[in-house]
N, C-alpha and C. Protein backbone atom coordinates (compact mmCIF):
# COMPACT_ATOMS: atom_id res chain seq x y z
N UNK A 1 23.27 0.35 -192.73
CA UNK A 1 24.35 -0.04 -191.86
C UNK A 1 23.83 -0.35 -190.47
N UNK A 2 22.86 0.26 -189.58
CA UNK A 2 22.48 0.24 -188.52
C UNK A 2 21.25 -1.11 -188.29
N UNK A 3 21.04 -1.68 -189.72
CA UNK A 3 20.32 -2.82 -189.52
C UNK A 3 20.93 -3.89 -189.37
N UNK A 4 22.48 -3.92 -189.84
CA UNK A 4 23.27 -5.06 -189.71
C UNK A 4 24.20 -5.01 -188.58
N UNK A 5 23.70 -4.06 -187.58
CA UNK A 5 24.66 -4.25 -186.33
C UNK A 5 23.36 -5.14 -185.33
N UNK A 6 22.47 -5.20 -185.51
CA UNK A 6 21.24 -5.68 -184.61
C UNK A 6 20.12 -6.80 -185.08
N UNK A 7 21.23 -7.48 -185.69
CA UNK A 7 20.25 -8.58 -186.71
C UNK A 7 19.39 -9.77 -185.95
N UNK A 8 19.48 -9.02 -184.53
CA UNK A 8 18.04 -10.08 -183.69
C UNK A 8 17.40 -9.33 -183.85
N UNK A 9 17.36 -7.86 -183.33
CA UNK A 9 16.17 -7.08 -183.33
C UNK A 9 16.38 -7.00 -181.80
N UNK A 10 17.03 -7.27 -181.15
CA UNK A 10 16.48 -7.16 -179.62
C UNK A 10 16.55 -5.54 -178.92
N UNK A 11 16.23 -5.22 -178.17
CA UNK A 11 16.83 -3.99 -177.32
C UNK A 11 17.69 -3.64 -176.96
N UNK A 12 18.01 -2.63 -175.93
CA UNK A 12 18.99 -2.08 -175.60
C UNK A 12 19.51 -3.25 -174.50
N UNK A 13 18.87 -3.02 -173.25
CA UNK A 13 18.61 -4.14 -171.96
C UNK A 13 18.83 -5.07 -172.46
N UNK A 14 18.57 -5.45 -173.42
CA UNK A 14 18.61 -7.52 -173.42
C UNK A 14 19.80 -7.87 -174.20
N UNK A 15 20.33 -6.84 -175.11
CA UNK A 15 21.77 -6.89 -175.22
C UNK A 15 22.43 -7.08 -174.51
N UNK A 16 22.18 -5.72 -173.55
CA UNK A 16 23.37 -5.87 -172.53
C UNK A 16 23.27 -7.31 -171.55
N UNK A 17 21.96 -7.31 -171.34
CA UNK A 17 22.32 -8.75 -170.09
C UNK A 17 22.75 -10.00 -171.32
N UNK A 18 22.47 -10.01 -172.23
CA UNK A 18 23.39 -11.15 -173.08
C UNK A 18 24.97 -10.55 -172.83
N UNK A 19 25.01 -9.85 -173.17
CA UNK A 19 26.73 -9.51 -173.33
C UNK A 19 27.56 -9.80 -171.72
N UNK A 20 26.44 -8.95 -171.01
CA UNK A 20 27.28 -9.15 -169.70
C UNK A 20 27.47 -11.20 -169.05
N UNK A 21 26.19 -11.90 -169.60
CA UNK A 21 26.18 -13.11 -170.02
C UNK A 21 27.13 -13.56 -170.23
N UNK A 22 27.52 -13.45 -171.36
CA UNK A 22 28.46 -14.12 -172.19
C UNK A 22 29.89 -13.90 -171.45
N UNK A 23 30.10 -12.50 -171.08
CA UNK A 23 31.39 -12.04 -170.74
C UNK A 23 31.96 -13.23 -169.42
N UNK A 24 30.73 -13.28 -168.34
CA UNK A 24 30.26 -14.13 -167.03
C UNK A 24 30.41 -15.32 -167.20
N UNK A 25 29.95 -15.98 -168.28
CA UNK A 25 30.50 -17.62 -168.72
C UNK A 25 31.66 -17.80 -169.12
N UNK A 26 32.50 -16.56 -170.43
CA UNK A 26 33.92 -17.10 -170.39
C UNK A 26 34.71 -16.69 -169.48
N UNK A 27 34.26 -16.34 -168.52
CA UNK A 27 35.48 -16.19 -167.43
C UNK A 27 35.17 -16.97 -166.85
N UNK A 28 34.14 -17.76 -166.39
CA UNK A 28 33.63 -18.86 -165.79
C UNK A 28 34.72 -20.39 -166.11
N UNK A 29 34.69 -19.97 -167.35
CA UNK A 29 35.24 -21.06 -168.70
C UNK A 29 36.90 -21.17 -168.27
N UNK A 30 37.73 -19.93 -168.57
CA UNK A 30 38.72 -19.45 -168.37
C UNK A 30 39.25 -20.56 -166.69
N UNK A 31 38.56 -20.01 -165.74
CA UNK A 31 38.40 -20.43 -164.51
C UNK A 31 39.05 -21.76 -164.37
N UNK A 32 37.27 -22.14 -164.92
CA UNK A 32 37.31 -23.82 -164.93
C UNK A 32 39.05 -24.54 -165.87
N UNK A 33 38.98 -23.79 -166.44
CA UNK A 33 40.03 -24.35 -167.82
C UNK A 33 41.62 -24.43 -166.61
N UNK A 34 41.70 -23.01 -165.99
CA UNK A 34 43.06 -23.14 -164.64
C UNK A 34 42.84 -24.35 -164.24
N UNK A 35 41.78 -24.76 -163.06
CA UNK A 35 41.57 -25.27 -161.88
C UNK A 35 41.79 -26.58 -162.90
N UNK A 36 41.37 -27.14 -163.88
CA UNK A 36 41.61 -28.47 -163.97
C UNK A 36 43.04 -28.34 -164.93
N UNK A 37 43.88 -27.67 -165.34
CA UNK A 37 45.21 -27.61 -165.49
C UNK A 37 45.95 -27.87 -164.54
N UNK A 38 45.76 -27.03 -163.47
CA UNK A 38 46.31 -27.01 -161.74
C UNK A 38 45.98 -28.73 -161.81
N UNK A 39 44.96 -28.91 -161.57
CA UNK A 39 44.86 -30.08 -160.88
C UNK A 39 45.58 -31.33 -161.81
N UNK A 40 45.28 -31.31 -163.03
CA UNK A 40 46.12 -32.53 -163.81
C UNK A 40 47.95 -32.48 -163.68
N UNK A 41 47.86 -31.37 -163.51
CA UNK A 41 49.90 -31.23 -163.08
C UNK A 41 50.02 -32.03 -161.46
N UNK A 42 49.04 -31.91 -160.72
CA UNK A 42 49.56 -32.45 -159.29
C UNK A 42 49.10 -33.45 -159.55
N UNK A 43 47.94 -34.00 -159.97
CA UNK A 43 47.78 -35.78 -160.50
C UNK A 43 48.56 -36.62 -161.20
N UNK A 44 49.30 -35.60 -162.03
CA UNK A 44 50.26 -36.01 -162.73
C UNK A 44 51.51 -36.21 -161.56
N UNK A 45 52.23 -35.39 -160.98
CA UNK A 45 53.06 -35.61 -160.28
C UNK A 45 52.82 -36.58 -159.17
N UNK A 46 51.38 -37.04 -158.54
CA UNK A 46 50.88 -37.86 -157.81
C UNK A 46 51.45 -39.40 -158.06
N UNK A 47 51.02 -39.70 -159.42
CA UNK A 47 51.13 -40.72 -160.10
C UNK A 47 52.74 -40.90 -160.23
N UNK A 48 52.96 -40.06 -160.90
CA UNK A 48 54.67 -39.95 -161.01
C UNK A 48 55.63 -41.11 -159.59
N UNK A 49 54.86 -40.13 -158.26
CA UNK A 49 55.78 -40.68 -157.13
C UNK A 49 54.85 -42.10 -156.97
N UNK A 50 53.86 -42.33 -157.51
CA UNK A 50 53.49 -44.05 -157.32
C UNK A 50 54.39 -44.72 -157.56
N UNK A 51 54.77 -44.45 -158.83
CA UNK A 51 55.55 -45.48 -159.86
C UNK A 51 57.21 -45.02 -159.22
N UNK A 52 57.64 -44.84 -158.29
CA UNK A 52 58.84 -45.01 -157.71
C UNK A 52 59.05 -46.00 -156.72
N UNK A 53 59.85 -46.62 -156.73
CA UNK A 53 60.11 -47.72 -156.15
C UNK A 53 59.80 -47.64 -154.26
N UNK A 54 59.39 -48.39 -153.68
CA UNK A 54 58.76 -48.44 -152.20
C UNK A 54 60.00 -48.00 -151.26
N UNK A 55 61.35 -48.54 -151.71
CA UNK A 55 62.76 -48.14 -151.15
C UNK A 55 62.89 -46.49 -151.34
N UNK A 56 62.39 -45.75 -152.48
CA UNK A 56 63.06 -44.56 -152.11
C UNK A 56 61.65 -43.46 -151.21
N UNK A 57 60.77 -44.42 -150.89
CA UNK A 57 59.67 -43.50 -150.09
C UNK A 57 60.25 -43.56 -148.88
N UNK A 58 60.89 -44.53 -148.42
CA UNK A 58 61.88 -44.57 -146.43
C UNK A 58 62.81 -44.27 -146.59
N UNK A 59 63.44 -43.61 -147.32
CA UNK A 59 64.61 -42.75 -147.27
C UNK A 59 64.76 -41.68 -146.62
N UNK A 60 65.31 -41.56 -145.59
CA UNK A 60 65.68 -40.13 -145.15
C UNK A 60 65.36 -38.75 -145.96
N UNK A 61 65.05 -37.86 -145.64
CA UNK A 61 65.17 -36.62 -146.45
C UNK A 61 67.06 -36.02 -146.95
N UNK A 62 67.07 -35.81 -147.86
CA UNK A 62 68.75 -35.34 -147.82
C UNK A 62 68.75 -34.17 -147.10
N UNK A 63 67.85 -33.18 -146.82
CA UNK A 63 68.34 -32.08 -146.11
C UNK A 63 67.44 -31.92 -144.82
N UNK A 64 67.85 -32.78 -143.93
CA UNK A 64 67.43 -32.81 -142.80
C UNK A 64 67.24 -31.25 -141.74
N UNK A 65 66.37 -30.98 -141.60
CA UNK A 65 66.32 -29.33 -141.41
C UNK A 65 66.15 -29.46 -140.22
N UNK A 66 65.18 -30.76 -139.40
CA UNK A 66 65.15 -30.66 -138.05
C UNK A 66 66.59 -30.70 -136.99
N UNK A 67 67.49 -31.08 -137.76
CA UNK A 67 68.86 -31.64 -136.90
C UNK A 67 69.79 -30.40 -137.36
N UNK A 68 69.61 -29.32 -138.34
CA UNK A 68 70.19 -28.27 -137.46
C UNK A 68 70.61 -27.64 -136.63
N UNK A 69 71.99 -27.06 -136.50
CA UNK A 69 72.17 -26.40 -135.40
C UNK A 69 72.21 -25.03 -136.04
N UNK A 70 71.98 -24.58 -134.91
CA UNK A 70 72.54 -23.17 -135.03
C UNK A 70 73.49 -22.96 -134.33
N UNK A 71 74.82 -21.89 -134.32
CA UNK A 71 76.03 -21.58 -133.29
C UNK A 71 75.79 -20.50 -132.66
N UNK A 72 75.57 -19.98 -131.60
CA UNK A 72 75.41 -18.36 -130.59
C UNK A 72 76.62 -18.39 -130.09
N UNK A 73 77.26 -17.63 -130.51
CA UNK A 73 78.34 -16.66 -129.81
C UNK A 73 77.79 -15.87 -128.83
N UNK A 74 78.27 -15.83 -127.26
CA UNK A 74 78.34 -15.15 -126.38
C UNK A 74 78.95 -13.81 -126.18
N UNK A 75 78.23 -12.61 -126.55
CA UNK A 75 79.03 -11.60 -126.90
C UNK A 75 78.81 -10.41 -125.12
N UNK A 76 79.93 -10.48 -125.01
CA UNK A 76 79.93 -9.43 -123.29
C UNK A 76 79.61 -7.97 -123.69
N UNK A 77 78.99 -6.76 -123.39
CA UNK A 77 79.21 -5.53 -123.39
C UNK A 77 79.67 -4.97 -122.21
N UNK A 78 80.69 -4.27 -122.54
CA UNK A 78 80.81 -3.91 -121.01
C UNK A 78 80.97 -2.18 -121.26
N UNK A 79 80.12 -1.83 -120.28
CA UNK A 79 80.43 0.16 -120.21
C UNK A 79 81.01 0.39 -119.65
């Protein structure tokens, strides 16, 4: 049984730096695999607003946030 758990023959050490290896690349992998998901969704949405017509890029925003008001009530205390 103990010959078929070690069928390189290698050591203790060189196991481990393979294993810790391996562990180091698929998270590497993992990584890489996000960052270009992330990035094909905003390329994707990039493209998306190309292909909209030149009229709805000068459009006003509908919720104009700079032209807010706010209302202050003047409140007196008196002691």
């Amino acid at each position: 049984m103990s010959d078929q758990e070690n069928i390189l023959g290698t050591d203790g050490k060189t196991r481990l730096f393979a294993d810790i290896t391996y562990l180091m690349l698929k998270g590497a992998g993992y990584a890489a695999a996000f960052v270009l998901a992330l990035w094909f969704i905003i390329a994707a949405m990039a493209f998306i607003g190309r292909l909209l017509p030149e009229e709805s890029r000068d459009t006003p925003d509908p919720i104009n946030r700079s032209s807010l008001m706010m209302q202050v009530q003047d409140e007196t205390v008196t002691v």
